[in-house]
Every structure is written in structure tokens, then in C-alpha cells.
C-alpha atoms as a PDB file:
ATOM      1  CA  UNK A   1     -33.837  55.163  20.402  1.00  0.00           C
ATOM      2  CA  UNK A   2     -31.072  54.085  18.364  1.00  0.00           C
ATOM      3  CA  UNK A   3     -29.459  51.592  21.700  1.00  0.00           C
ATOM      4  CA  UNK A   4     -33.174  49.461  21.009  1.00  0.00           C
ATOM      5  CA  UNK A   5     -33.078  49.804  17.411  1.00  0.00           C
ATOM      6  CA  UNK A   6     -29.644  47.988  17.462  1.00  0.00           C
ATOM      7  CA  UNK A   7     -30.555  45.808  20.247  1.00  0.00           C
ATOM      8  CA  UNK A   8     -33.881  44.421  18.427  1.00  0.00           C
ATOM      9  CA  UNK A   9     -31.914  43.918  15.175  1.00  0.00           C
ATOM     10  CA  UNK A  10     -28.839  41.620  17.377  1.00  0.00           C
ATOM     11  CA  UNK A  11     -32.430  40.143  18.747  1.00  0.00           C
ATOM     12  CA  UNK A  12     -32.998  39.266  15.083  1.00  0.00           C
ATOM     13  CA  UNK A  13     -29.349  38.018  13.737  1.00  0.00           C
ATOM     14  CA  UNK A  14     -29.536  35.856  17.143  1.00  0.00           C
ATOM     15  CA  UNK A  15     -32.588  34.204  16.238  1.00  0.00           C
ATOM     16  CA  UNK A  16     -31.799  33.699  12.463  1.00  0.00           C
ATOM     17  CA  UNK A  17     -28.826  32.208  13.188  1.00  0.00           C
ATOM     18  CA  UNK A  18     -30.179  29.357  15.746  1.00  0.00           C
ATOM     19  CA  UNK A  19     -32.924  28.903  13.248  1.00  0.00           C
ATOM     20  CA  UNK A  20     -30.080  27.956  10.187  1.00  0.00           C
ATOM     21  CA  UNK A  21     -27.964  25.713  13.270  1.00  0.00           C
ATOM     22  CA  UNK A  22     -31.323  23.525  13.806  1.00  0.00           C
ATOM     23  CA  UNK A  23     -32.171  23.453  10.197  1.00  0.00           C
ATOM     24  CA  UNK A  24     -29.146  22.584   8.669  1.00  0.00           C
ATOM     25  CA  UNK A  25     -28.452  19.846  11.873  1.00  0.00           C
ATOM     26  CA  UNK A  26     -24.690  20.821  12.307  1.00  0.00           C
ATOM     27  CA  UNK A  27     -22.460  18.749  14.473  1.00  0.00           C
ATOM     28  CA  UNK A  28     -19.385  20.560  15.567  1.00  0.00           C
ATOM     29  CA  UNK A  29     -16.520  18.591  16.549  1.00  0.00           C
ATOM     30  CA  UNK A  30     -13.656  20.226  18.453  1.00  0.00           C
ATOM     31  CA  UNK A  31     -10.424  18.246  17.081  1.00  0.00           C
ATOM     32  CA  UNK A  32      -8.554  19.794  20.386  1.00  0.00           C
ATOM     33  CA  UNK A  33     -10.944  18.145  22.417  1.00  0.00           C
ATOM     34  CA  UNK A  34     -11.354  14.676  20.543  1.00  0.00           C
ATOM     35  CA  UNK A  35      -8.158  14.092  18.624  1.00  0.00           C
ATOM     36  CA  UNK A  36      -5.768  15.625  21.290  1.00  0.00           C
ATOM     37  CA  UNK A  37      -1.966  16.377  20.383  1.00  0.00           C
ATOM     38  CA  UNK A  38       0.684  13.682  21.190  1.00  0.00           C
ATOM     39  CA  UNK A  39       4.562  13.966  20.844  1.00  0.00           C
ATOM     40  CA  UNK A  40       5.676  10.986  19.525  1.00  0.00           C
ATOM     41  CA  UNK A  41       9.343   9.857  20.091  1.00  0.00           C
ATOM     42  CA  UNK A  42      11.991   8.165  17.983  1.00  0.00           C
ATOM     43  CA  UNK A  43      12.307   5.473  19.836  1.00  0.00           C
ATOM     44  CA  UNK A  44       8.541   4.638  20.107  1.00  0.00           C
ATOM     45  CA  UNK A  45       9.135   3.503  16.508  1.00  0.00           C
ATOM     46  CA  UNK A  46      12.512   2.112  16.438  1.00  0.00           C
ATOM     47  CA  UNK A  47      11.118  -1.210  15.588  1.00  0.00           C
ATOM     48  CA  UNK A  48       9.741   0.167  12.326  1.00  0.00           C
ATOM     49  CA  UNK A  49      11.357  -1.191   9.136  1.00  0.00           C
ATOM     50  CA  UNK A  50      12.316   1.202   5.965  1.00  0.00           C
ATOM     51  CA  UNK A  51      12.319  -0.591   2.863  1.00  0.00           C
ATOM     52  CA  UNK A  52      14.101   1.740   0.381  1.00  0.00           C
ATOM     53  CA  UNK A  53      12.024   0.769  -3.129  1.00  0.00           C
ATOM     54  CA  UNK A  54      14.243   0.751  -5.906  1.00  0.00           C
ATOM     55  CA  UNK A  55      13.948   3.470  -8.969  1.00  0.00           C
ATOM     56  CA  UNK A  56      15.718   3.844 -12.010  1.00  0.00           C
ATOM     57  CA  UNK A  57      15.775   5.470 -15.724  1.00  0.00           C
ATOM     58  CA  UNK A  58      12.917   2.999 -16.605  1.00  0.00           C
ATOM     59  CA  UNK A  59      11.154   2.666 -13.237  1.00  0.00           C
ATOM     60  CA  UNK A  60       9.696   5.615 -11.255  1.00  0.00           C
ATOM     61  CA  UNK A  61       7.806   4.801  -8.173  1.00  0.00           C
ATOM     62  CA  UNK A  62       4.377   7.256  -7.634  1.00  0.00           C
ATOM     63  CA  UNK A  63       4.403   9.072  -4.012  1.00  0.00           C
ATOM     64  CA  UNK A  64       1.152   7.122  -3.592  1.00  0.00           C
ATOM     65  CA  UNK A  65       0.530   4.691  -0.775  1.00  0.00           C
ATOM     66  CA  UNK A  66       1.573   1.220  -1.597  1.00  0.00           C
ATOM     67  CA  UNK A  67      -1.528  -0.985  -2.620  1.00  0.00           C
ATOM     68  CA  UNK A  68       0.215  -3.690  -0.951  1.00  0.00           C
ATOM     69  CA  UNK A  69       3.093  -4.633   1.549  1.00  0.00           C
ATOM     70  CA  UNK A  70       3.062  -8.336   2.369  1.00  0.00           C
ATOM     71  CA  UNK A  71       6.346 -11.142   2.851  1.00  0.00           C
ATOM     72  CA  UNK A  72       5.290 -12.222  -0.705  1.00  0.00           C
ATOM     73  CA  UNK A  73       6.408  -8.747  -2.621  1.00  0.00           C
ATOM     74  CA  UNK A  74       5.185  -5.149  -2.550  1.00  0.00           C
ATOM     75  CA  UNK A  75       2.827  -3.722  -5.212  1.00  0.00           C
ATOM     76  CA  UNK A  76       3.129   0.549  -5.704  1.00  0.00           C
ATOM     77  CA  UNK A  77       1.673   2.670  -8.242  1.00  0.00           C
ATOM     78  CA  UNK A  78       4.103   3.433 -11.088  1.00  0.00           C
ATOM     79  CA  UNK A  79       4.695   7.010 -12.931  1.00  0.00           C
ATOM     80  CA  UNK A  80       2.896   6.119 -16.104  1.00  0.00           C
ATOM     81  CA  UNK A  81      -1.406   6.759 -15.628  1.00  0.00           C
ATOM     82  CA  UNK A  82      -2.641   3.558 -14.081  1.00  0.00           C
ATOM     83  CA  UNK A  83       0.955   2.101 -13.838  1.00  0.00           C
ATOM     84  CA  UNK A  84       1.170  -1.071 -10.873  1.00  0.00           C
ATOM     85  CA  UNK A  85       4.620  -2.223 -10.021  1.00  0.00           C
ATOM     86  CA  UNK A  86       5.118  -5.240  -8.826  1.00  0.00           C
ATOM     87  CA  UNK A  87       8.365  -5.875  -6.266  1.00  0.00           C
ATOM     88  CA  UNK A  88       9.885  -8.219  -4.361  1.00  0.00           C
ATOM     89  CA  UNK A  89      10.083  -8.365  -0.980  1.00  0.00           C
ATOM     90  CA  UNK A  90      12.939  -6.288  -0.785  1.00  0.00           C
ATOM     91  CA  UNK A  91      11.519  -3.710  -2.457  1.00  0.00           C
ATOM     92  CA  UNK A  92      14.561  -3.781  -5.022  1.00  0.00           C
ATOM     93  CA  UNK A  93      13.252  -5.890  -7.868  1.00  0.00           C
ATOM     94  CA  UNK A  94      10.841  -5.779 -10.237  1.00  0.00           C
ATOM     95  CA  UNK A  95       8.971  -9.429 -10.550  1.00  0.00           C
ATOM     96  CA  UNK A  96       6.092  -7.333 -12.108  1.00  0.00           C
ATOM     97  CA  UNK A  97       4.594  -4.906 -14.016  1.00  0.00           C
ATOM     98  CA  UNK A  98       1.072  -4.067 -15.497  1.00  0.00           C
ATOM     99  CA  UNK A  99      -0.181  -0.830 -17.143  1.00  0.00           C
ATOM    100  CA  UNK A 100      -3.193  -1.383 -19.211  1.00  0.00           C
ATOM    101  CA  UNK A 101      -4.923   1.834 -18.660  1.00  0.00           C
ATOM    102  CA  UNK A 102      -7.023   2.980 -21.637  1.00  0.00           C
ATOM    103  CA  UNK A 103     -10.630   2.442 -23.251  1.00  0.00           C
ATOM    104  CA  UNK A 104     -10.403  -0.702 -24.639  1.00  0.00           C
ATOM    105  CA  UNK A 105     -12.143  -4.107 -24.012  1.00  0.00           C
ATOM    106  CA  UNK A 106      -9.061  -5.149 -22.279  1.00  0.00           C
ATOM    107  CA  UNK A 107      -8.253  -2.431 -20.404  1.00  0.00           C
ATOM    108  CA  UNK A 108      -8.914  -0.202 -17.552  1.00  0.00           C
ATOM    109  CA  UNK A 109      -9.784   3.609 -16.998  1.00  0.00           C
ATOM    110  CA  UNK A 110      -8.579   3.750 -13.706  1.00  0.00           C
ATOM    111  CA  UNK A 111      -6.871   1.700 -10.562  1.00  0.00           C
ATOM    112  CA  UNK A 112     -10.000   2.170  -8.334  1.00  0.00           C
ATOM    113  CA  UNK A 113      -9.618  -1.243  -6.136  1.00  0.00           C
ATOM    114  CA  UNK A 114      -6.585  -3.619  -6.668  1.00  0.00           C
ATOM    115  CA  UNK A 115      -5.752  -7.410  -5.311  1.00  0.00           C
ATOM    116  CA  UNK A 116      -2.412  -8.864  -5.804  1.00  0.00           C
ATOM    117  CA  UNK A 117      -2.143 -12.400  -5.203  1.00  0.00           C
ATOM    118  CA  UNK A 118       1.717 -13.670  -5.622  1.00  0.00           C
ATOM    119  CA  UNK A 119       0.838 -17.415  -5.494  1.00  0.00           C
ATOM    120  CA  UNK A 120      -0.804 -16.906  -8.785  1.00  0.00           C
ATOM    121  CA  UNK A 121       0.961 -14.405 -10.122  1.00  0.00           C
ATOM    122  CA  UNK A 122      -1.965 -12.837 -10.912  1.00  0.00           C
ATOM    123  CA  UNK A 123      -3.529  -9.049 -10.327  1.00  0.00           C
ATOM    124  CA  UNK A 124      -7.194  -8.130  -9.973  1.00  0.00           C
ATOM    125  CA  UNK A 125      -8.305  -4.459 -10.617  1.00  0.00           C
ATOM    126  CA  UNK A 126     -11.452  -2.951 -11.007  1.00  0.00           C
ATOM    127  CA  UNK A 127     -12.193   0.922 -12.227  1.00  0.00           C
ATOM    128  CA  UNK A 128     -15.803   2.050 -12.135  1.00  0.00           C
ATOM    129  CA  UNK A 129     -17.302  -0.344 -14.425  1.00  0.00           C
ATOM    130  CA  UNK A 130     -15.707  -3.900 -14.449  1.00  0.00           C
ATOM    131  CA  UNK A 131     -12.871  -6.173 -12.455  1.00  0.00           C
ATOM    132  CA  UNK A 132     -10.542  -7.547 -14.456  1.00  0.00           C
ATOM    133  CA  UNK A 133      -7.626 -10.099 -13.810  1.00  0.00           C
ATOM    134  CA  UNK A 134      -3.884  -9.718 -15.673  1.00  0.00           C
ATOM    135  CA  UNK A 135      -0.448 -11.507 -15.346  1.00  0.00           C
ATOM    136  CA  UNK A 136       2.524 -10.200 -13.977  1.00  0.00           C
ATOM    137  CA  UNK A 137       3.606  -9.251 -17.260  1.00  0.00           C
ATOM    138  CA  UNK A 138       0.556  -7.180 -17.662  1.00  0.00           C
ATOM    139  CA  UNK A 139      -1.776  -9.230 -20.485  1.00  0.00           C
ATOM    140  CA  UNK A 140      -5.042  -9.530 -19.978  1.00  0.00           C
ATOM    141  CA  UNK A 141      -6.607 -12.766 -18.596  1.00  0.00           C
ATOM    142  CA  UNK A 142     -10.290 -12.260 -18.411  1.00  0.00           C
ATOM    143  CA  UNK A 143     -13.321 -10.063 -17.177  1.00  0.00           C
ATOM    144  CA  UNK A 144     -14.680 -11.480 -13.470  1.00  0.00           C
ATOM    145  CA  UNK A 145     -17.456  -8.972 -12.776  1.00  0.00           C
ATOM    146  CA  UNK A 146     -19.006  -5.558 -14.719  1.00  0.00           C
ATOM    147  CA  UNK A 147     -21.126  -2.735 -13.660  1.00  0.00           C
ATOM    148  CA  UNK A 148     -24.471  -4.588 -15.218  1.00  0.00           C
ATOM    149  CA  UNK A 149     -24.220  -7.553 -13.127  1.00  0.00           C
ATOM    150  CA  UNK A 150     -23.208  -6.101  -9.811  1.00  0.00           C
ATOM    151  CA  UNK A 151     -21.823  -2.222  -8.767  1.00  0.00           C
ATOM    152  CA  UNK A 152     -18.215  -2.573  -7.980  1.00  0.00           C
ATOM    153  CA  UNK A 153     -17.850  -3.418  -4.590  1.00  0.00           C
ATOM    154  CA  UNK A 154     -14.682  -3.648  -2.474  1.00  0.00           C
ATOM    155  CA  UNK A 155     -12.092  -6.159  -2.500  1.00  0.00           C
ATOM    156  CA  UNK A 156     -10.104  -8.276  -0.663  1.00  0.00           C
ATOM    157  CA  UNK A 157      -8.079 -11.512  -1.206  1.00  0.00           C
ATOM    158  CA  UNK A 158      -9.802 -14.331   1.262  1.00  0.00           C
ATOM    159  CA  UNK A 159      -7.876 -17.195  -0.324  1.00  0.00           C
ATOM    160  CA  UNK A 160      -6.077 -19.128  -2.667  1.00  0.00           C
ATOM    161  CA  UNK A 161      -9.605 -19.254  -5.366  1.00  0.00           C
ATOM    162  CA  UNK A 162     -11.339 -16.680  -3.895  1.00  0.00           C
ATOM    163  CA  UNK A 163     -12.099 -12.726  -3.547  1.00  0.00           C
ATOM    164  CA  UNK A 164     -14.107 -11.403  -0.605  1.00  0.00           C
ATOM    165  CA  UNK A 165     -16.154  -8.586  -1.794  1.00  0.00           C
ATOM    166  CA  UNK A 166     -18.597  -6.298  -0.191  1.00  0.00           C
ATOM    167  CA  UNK A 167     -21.430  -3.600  -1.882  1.00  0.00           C
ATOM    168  CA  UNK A 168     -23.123  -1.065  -0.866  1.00  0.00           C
ATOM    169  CA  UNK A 169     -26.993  -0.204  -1.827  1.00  0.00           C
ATOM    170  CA  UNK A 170     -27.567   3.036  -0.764  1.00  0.00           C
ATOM    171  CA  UNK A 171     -30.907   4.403   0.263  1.00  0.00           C
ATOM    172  CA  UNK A 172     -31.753   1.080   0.908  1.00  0.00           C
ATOM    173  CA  UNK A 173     -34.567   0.519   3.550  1.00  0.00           C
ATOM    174  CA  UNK A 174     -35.354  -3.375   3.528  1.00  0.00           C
ATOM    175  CA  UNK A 175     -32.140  -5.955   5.051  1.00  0.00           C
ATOM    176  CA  UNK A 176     -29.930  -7.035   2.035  1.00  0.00           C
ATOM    177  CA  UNK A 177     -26.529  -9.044   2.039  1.00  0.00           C
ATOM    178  CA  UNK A 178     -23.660  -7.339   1.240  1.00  0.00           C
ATOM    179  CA  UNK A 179     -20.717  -9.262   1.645  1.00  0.00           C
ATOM    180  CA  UNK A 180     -20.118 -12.336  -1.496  1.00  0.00           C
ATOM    181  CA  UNK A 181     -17.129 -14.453  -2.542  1.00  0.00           C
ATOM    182  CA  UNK A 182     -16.008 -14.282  -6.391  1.00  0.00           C
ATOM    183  CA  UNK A 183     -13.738 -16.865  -7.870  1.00  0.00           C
ATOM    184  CA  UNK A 184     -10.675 -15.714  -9.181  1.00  0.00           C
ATOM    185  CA  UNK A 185     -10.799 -18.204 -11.938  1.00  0.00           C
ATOM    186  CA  UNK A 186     -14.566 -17.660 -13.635  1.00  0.00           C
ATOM    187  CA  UNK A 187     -16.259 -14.837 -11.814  1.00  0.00           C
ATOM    188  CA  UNK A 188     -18.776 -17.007  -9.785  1.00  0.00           C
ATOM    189  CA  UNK A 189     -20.382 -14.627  -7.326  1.00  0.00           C
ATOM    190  CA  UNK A 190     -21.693 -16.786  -4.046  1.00  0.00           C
ATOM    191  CA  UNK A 191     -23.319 -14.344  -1.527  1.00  0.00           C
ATOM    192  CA  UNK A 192     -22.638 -15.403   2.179  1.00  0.00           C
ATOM    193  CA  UNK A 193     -26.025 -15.626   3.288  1.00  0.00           C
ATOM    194  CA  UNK A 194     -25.174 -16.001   7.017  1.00  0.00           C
ATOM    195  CA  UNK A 195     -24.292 -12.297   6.901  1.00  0.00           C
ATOM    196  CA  UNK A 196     -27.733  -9.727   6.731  1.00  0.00           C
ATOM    197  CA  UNK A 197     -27.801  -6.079   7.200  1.00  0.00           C
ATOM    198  CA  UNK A 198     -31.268  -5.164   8.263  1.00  0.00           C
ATOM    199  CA  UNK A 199     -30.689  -1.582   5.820  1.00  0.00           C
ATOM    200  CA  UNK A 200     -28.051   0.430   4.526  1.00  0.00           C
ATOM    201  CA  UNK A 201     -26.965   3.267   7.276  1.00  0.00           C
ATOM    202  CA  UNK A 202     -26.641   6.551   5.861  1.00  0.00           C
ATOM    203  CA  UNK A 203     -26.601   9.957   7.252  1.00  0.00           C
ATOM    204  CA  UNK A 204     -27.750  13.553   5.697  1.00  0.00           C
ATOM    205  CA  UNK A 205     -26.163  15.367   8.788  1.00  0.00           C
ATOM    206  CA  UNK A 206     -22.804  18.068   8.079  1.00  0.00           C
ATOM    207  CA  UNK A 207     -19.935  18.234   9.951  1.00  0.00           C
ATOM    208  CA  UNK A 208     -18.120  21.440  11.275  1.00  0.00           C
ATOM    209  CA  UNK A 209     -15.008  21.605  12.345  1.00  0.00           C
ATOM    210  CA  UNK A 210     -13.762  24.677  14.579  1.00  0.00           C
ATOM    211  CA  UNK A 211     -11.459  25.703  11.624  1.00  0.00           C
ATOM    212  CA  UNK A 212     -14.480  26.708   9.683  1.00  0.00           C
ATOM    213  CA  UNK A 213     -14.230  23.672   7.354  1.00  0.00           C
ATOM    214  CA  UNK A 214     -17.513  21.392   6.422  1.00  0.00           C
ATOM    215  CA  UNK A 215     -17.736  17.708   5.873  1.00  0.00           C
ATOM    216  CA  UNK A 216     -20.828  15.305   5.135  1.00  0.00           C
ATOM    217  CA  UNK A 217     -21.195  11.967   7.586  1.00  0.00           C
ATOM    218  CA  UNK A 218     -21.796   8.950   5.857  1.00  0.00           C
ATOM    219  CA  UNK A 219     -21.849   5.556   6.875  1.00  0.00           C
ATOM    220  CA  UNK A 220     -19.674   2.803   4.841  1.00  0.00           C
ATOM    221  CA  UNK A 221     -19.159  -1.413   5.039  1.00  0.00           C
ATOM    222  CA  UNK A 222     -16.119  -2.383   5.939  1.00  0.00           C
ATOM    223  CA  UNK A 223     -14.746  -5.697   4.718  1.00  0.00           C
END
């Protein structure tokens, strides 16, 4: 009597358990299986080159990644909040600097998106609620773009007058255009109108990883 008793309540746990798998729509995803191991070798990156940054009493390099490596300079988060150093190419001197991180009118709360452009000698960053431009020497030039007007898209540099920018509209369900220039020198937004996305591509779905370990799938636009 007991053997059916604890058969009909595995019965149970069994059936429970595919029900919460269907609801919940859980994709498992076997890193093994799709992201196998690989030995990599010194000498498959020989060709790599180091460049030692330079750090001193008065400048401390963060451990984040740089925001930008290019034959013009190399732009890395300092160790003051919101700190951007700006280096040459060599990565041993400073050309740059600009920490304006604060509250005020002519600052910024946060480095959430950052453009250097070295012709100009000019840096764009936008936190959460406008994009801004500043010198080199870190004073404040003007406001391109807030919150109000447009959500703060990504950035790129396109070219010498010009950012490339792309937004998002989530939970959108009719074809929008996301991708717009903005001039570096007044703001002017001009959406690129050759470029449609029939509706923002989102997913509710969870993904489970054999460790255990959850993560939500989303989609994103790439610039």
C-alpha cells in the first residue's frame, strides 16, 4: 500500500513539474554543448600589442575597459566617479582629461555612452537623461540632446559633424525608424528614413543554464 502511495505522489511531482517547464517557457542551453572549451596558445596571439598606460601620483587608470583605442589616442575611465582620461597613442600621455560628474546643469550623473572624437578635441557623453559635449580640458560646451526630446539612444562617431545614433521603443508593435544622425555642433537630429524596422523584437522567454543560473532573452539594435 505504501509502494502506490509513493508511486502516485512521484506521479504528482512529475506532472507539476512539466506543468511549471511549459508555463514558465524555459530554454535550457548547455554551454558544453554550444560554447565548447578551446586551449588557446601563446603564439596564436603573438601579434597582439600591449600598450602599458601610464599612472602616476595624480593619474590612476580604472580596471574598466577602455571606451576607446584608436591611432588618434586612447580614452579610459579614471579613479575619480565619472573620471575620462584622455591619452595619446602611446598610452603614456595625458592630452586629456574631463570629470564633470555631479547634479548640475553642466554636468553629468554618470558615463553611460561616450564618443571621443580627437580631430575636434572634443568628448560627447550622455548619462540617463541628456548628451552633452566638453573639451579636452573638461569645460562644458553645450547640451546636444535630453531625455524630453528623445530617450538616450546609443552612440557612435560616423564622421567629422556627425553622431550616428540608434533608439529603442520597446513594446512597440507598428514599424518605426530607429537609427538618426545628430550634429556634433547644434544637436540637429535627422532620422535616416531609408532604414524601417517593421516593430521592436522583444522576448518574455527565461534562460537556464545547466549551472542552475537564470537569465531573461531580450532582443537589442545594434548600431
Amino acid at each position: 500500500m505504501k509502494q502506490i502511495a509513493y508511486f502516485s505522489i512521484f506521479l504528482a511531482l512529475a506532472a507539476c513539474g512539466e506543468r511549471t517547464q511549459t508555463a514558465s517557457e524555459l530554454l535550457v542551453a548547455d554551454k558544453d554543448v554550444d560554447c565548447p572549451k578551446q586551449e588557446i596558445y601563446l603564439e596564436d596571439i603573438a601579434d597582439v600589442d600591449y600598450i602599458p598606460l601610464v599612472t602616476t601620483d595624480s593619474i590612476l587608470v580604472n580596471d574598466y575597459p577602455p571606451e576607446s583605442v584608436t591611432p588618434e589616442g586612447i580614452a579610459v575611465r579614471g579613479g575619480q566617479p565619472g573620471e575620462l582620461l584622455l591619452l595619446d597613442p602611446t598610452g603614456q600621455k595625458l592630452v586629456g582629461r574631463v570629470c564633470r560628474c555631479g547634479q548640475g546643469p553642466e554636468e553629468y550623473t554618470v558615463i553611460y555612452r561616450c564618443v571621443v572624437d580627437w580631430q575636434r578635441c572634443e568628448v560627447y557623453i550622455a548619462d540617463y537623461t541628456h548628451l552633452k559635449a566638453y573639451d579636452f580640458a573638461g569645460n562644458y560646451l553645450r547640451t546636444l540632446l535630453t531625455k524630453e526630446e528623445i530617450p538616450m539612444p546609443d552612440i557612435r562617431n560616423l564622421n567629422a559633424d556627425q553622431l550616428l545614433c540608434a533608439r529603442e521603443r520597446e513594446n512597440c508593435e507598428t514599424p518605426y525608424r530607429p537609427y538618426f544622425t545628430l550634429s556634433k555642433a547644434d544637436g540637429r537630429v535627422d532620422t535616416l528614413t531609408s532604414i524601417e524596422l517593421p516593430r521592436f523584437i522583444a522576448s518574455n522567454r527565461t534562460v537556464l543554464s545547466n549551472d542552475g543560473r537564470s537569465y531573461n532573452a531580450h532582443a537589442f539594435l545594434p548600431l
